[in-house]
C-alpha atoms as a PDB file:
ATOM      1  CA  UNK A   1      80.698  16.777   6.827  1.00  0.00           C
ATOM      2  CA  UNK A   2      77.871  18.258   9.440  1.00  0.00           C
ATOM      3  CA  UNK A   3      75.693  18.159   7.038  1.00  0.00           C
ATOM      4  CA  UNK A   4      75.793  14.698   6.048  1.00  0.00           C
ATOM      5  CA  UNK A   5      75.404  12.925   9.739  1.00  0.00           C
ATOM      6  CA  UNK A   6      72.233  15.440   9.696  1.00  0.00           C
ATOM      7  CA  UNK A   7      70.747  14.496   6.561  1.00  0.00           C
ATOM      8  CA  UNK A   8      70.633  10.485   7.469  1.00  0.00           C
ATOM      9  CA  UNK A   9      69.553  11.104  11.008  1.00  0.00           C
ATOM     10  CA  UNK A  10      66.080  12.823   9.521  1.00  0.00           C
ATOM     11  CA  UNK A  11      65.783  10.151   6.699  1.00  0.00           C
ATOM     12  CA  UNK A  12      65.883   7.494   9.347  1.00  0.00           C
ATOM     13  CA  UNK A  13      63.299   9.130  11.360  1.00  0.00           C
ATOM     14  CA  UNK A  14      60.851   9.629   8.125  1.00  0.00           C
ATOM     15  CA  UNK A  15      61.879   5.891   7.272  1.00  0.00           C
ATOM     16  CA  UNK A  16      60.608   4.690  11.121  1.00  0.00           C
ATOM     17  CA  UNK A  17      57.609   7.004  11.142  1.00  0.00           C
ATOM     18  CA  UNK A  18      56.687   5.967   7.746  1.00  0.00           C
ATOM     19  CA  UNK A  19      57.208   2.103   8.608  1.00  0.00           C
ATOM     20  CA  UNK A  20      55.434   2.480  11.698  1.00  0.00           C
ATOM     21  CA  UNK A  21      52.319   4.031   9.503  1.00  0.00           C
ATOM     22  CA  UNK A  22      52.649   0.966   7.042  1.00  0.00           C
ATOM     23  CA  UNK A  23      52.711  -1.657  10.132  1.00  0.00           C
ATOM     24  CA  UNK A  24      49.155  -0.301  11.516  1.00  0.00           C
ATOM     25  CA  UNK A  25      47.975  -0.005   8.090  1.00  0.00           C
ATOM     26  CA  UNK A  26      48.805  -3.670   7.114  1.00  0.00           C
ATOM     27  CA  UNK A  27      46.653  -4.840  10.155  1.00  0.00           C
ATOM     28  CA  UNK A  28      43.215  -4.755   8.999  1.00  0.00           C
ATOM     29  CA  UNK A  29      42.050  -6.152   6.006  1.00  0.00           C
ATOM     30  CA  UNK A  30      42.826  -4.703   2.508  1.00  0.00           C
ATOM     31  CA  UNK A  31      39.326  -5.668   1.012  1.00  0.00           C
ATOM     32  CA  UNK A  32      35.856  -6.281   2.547  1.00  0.00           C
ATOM     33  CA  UNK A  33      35.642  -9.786   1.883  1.00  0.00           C
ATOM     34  CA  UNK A  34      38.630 -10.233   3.883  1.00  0.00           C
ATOM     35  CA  UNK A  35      37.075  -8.363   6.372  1.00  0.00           C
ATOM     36  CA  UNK A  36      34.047 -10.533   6.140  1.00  0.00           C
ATOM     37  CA  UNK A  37      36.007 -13.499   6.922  1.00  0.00           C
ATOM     38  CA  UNK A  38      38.437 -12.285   9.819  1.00  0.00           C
ATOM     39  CA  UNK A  39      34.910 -11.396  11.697  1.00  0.00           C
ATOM     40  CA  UNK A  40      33.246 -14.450  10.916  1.00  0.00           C
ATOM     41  CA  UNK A  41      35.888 -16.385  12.230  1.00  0.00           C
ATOM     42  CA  UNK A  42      35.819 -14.261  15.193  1.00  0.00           C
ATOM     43  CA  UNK A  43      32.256 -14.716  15.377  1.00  0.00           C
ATOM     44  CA  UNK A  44      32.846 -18.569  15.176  1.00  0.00           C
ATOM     45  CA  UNK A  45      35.504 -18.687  18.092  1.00  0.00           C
ATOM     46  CA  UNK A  46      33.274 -16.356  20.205  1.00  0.00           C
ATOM     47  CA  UNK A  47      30.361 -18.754  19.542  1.00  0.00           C
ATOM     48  CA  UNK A  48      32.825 -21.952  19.973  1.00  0.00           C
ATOM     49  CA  UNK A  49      33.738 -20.588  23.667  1.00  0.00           C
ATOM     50  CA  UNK A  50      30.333 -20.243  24.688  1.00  0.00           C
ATOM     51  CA  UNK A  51      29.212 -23.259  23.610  1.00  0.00           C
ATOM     52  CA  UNK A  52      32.266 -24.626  25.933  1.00  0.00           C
ATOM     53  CA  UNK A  53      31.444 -22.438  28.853  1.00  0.00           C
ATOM     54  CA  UNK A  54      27.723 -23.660  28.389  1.00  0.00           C
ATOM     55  CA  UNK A  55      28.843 -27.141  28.429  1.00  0.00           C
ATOM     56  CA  UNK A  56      31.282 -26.563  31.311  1.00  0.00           C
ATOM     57  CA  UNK A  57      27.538 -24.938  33.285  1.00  0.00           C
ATOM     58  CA  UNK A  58      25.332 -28.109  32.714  1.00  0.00           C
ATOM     59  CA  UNK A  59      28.242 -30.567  34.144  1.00  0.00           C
ATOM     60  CA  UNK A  60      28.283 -28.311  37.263  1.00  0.00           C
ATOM     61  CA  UNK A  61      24.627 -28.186  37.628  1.00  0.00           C
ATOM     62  CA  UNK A  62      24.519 -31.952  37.045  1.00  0.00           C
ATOM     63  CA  UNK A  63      27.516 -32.802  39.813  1.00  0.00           C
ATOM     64  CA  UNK A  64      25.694 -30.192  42.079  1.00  0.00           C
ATOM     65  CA  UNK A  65      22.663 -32.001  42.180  1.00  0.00           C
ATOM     66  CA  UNK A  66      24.309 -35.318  42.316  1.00  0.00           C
ATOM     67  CA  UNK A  67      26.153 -34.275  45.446  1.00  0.00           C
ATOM     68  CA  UNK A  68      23.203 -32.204  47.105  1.00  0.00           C
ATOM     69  CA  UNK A  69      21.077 -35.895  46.070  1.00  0.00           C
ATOM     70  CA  UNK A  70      24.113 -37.727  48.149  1.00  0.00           C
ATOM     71  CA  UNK A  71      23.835 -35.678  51.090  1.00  0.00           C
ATOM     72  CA  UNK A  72      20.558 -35.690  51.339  1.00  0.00           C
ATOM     73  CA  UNK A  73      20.479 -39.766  51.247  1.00  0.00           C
ATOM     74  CA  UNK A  74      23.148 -40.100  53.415  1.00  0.00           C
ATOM     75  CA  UNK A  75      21.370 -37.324  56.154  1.00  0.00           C
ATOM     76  CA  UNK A  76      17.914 -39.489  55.593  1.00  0.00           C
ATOM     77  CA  UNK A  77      19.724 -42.413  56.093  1.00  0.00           C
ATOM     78  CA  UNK A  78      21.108 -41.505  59.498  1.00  0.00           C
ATOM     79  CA  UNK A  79      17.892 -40.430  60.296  1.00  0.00           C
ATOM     80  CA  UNK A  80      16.397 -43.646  59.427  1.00  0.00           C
ATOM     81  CA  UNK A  81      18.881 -45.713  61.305  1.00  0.00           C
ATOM     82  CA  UNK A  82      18.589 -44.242  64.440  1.00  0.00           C
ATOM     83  CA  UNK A  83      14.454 -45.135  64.089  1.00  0.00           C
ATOM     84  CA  UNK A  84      15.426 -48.651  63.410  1.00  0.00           C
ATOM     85  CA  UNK A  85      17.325 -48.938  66.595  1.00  0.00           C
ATOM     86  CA  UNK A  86      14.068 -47.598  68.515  1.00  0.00           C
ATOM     87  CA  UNK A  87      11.816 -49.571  66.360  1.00  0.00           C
ATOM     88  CA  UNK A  88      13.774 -53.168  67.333  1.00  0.00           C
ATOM     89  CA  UNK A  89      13.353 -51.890  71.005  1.00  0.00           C
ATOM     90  CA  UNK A  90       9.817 -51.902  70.955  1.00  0.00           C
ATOM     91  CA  UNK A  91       9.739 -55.051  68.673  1.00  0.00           C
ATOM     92  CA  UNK A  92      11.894 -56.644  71.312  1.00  0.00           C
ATOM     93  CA  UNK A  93       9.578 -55.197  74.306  1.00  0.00           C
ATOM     94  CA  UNK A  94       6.536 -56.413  72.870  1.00  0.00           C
ATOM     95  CA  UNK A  95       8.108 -60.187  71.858  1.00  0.00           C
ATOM     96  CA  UNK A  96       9.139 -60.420  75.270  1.00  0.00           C
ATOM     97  CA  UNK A  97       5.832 -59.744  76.669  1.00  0.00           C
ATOM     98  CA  UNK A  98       4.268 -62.469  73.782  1.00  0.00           C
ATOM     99  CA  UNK A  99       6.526 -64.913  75.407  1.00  0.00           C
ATOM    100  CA  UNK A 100       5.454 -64.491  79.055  1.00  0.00           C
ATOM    101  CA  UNK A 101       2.953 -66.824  78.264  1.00  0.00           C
ATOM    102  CA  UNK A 102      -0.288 -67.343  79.970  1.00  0.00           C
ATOM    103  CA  UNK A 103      -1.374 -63.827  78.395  1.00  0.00           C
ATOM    104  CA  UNK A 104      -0.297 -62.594  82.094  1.00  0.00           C
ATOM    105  CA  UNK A 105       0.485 -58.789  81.363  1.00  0.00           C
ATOM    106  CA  UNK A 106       3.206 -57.206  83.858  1.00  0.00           C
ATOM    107  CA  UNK A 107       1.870 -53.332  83.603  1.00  0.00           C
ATOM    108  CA  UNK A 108       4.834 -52.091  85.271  1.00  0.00           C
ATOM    109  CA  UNK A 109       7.587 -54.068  82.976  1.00  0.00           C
ATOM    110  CA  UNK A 110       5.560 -52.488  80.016  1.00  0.00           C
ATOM    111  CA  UNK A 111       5.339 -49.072  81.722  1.00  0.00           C
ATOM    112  CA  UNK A 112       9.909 -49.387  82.026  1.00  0.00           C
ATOM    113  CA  UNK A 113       9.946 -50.960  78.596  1.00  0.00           C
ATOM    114  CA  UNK A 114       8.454 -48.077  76.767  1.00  0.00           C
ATOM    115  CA  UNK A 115       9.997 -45.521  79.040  1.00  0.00           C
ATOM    116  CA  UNK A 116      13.631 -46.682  78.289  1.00  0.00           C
ATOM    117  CA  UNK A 117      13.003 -46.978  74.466  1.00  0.00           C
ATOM    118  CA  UNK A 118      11.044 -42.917  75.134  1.00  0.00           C
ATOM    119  CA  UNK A 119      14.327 -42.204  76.819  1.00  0.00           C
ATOM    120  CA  UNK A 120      16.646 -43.814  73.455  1.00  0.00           C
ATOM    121  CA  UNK A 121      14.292 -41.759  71.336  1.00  0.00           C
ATOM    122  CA  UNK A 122      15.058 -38.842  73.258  1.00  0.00           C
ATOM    123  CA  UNK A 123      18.458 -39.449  72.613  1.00  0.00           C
ATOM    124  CA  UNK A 124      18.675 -40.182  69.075  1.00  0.00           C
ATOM    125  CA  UNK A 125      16.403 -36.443  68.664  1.00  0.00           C
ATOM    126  CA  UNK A 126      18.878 -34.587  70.403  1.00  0.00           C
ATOM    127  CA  UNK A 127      21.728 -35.858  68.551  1.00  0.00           C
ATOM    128  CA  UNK A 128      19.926 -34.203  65.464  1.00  0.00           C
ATOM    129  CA  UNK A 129      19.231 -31.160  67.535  1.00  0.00           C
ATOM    130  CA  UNK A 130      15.632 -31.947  67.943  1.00  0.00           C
ATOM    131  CA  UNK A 131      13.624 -30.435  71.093  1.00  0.00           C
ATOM    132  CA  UNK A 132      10.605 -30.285  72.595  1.00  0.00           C
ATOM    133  CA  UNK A 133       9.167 -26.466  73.826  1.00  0.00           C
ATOM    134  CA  UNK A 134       7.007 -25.913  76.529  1.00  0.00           C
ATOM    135  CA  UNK A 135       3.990 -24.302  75.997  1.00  0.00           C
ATOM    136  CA  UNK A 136       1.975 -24.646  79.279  1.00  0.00           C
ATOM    137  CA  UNK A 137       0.716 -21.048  80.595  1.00  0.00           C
ATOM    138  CA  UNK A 138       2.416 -19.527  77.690  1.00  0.00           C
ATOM    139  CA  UNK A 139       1.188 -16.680  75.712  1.00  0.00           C
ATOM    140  CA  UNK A 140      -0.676 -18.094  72.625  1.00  0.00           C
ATOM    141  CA  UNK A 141       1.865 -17.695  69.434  1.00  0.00           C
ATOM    142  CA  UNK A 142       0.661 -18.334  66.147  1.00  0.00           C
ATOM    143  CA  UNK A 143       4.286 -18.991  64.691  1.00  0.00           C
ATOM    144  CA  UNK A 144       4.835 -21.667  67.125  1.00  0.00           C
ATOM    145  CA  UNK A 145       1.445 -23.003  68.369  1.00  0.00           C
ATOM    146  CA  UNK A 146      -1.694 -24.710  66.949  1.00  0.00           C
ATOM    147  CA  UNK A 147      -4.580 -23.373  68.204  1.00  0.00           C
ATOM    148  CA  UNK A 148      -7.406 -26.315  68.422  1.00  0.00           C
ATOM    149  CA  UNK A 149      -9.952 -25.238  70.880  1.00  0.00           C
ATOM    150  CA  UNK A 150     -10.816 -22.608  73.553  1.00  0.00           C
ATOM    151  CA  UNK A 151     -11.386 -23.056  76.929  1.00  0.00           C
ATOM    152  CA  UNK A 152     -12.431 -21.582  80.425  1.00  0.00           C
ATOM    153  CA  UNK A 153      -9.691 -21.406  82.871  1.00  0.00           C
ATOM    154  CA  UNK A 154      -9.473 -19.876  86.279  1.00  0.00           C
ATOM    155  CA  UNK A 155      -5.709 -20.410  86.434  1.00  0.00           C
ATOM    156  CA  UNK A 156      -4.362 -19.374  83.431  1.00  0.00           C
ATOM    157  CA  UNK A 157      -5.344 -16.103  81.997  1.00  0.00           C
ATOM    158  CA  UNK A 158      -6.876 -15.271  78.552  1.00  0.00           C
ATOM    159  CA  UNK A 159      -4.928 -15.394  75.600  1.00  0.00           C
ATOM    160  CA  UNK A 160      -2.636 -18.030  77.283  1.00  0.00           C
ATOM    161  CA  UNK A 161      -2.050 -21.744  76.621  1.00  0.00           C
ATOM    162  CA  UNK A 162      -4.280 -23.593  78.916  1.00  0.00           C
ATOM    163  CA  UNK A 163      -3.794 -27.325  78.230  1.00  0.00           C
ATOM    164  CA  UNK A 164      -0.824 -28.939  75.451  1.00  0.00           C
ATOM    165  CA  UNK A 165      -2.068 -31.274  73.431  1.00  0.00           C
ATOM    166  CA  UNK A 166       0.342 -32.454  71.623  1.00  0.00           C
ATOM    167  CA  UNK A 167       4.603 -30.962  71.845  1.00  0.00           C
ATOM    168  CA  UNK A 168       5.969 -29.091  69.659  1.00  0.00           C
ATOM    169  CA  UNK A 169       9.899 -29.143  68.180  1.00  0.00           C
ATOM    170  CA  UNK A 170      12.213 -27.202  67.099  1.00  0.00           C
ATOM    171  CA  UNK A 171      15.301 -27.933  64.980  1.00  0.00           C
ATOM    172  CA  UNK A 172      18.002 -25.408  66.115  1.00  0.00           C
ATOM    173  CA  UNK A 173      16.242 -22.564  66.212  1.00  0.00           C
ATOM    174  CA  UNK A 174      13.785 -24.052  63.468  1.00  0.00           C
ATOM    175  CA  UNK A 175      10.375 -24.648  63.987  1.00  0.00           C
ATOM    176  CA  UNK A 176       9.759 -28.478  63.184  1.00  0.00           C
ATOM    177  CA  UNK A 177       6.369 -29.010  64.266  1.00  0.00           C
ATOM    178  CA  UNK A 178       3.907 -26.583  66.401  1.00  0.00           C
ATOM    179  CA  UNK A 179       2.467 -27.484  69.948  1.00  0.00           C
ATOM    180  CA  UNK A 180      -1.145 -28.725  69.315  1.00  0.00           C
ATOM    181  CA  UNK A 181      -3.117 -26.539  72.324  1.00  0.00           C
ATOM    182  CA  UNK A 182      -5.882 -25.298  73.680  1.00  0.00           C
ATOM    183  CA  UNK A 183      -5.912 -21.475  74.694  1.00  0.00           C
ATOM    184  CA  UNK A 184      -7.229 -19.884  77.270  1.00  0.00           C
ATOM    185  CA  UNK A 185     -10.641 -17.834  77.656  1.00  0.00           C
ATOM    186  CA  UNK A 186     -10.140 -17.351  80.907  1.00  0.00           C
ATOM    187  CA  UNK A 187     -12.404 -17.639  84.154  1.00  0.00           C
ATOM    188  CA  UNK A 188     -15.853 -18.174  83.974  1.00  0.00           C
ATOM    189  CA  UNK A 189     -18.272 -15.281  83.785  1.00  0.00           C
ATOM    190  CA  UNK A 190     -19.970 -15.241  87.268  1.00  0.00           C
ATOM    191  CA  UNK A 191     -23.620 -14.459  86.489  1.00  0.00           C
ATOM    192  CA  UNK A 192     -25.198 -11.154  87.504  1.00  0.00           C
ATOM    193  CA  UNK A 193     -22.361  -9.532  86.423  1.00  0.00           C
ATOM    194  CA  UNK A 194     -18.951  -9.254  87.055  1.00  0.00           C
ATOM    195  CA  UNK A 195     -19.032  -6.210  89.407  1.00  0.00           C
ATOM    196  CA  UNK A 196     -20.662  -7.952  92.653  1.00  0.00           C
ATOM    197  CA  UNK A 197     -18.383 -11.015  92.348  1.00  0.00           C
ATOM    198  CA  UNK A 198     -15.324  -8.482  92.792  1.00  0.00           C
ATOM    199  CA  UNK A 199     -16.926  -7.188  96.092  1.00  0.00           C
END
């Protein structure tokens, strides 16, 4: 009676062994042309999914640019208001100066006019972070000024910004425009020499 428990427990261990073998076998194909087809069809899904995923790209690139073409429009448009507002100032400066009559010009009404609508431009730049750097007596710097001419100058010394012609801005810590200057050469030679004009 040993025997017999024995004998079915090593059949049933051939039997899973042997249906375990027959599982993996059955899963690829029994002849090539089904083989053929089971990797064209993969081929096809692969293909299928990147065509999707490609799709999927170009609608993000196009909503990307849509939004980045908003912002833009809306940031201009800010921009552009705030130059309106300064632009009907001057408008309204120079109308009310038309309609003094008698072509009688009051030079110190002008002179407040355009310093008040100077003062709202001011304004409006800073609110965008835009400011003017001095550049008076400062070392000449190519990243930040515009060289336009040389000349002599006793007070400032050579290599320096002797006279701004025209500001320069930053945005943040952006350059936005550079300072239009003149640069330094310093004094004038003293003829004879510079030796006896030291002594």
């Amino acid at each position: 009676m040993s025997e017999n428990p024995e004998g079915p427990v090593e059949q049933q261990g051939d039997g899973g062994a042997s249906g375990g073998a027959s599982s993996e076998a059955a899963l690829p194909p029994a002849t090539p042309e089904e083989r053929v087809a089971a990797l064209e069809a993969e081929r096809n899904e692969i293909q299928d999914r990147m065509l999707r995923i490609a799709a999927e790209f170009e609608n993000w690139k196009k909503r990307a640019r849509k939004e980045q073409s908003d912002a833009e429009a809306r940031a201009r448009e800010a921009v552009l208001r705030d130059v309106l507002e300064v632009a009907d100032n001057l408008e309204r400066a120079t109308n009310a100066q038309q309609n003094a009559g008698n072509g009688a010009v009051d030079a110190a009404a002008v002179v407040k006019g355009v310093n008040l609508v100077l003062r709202l431009l001011q304004q409006k730049l800073e609110r965008y972070d835009v400011r003017p750097f001095d550049s008076q007596g400062q070392p000449f710097d190519p990243r930040a000024h515009e060289a336009i001419s040389r000349i002599e100058s006793a007070d400032v010394p050579a290599g320096s910004v002797a006279a701004e012609l025209q500001k320069g801005y930053r945005v943040g810590d952006r350059l936005l425009r550079p300072a239009m200057v003149s640069v330094s050469t310093g004094p004038k030679a003293q003829p004879g020499g510079g030796g006896g004009g030291k002594g």
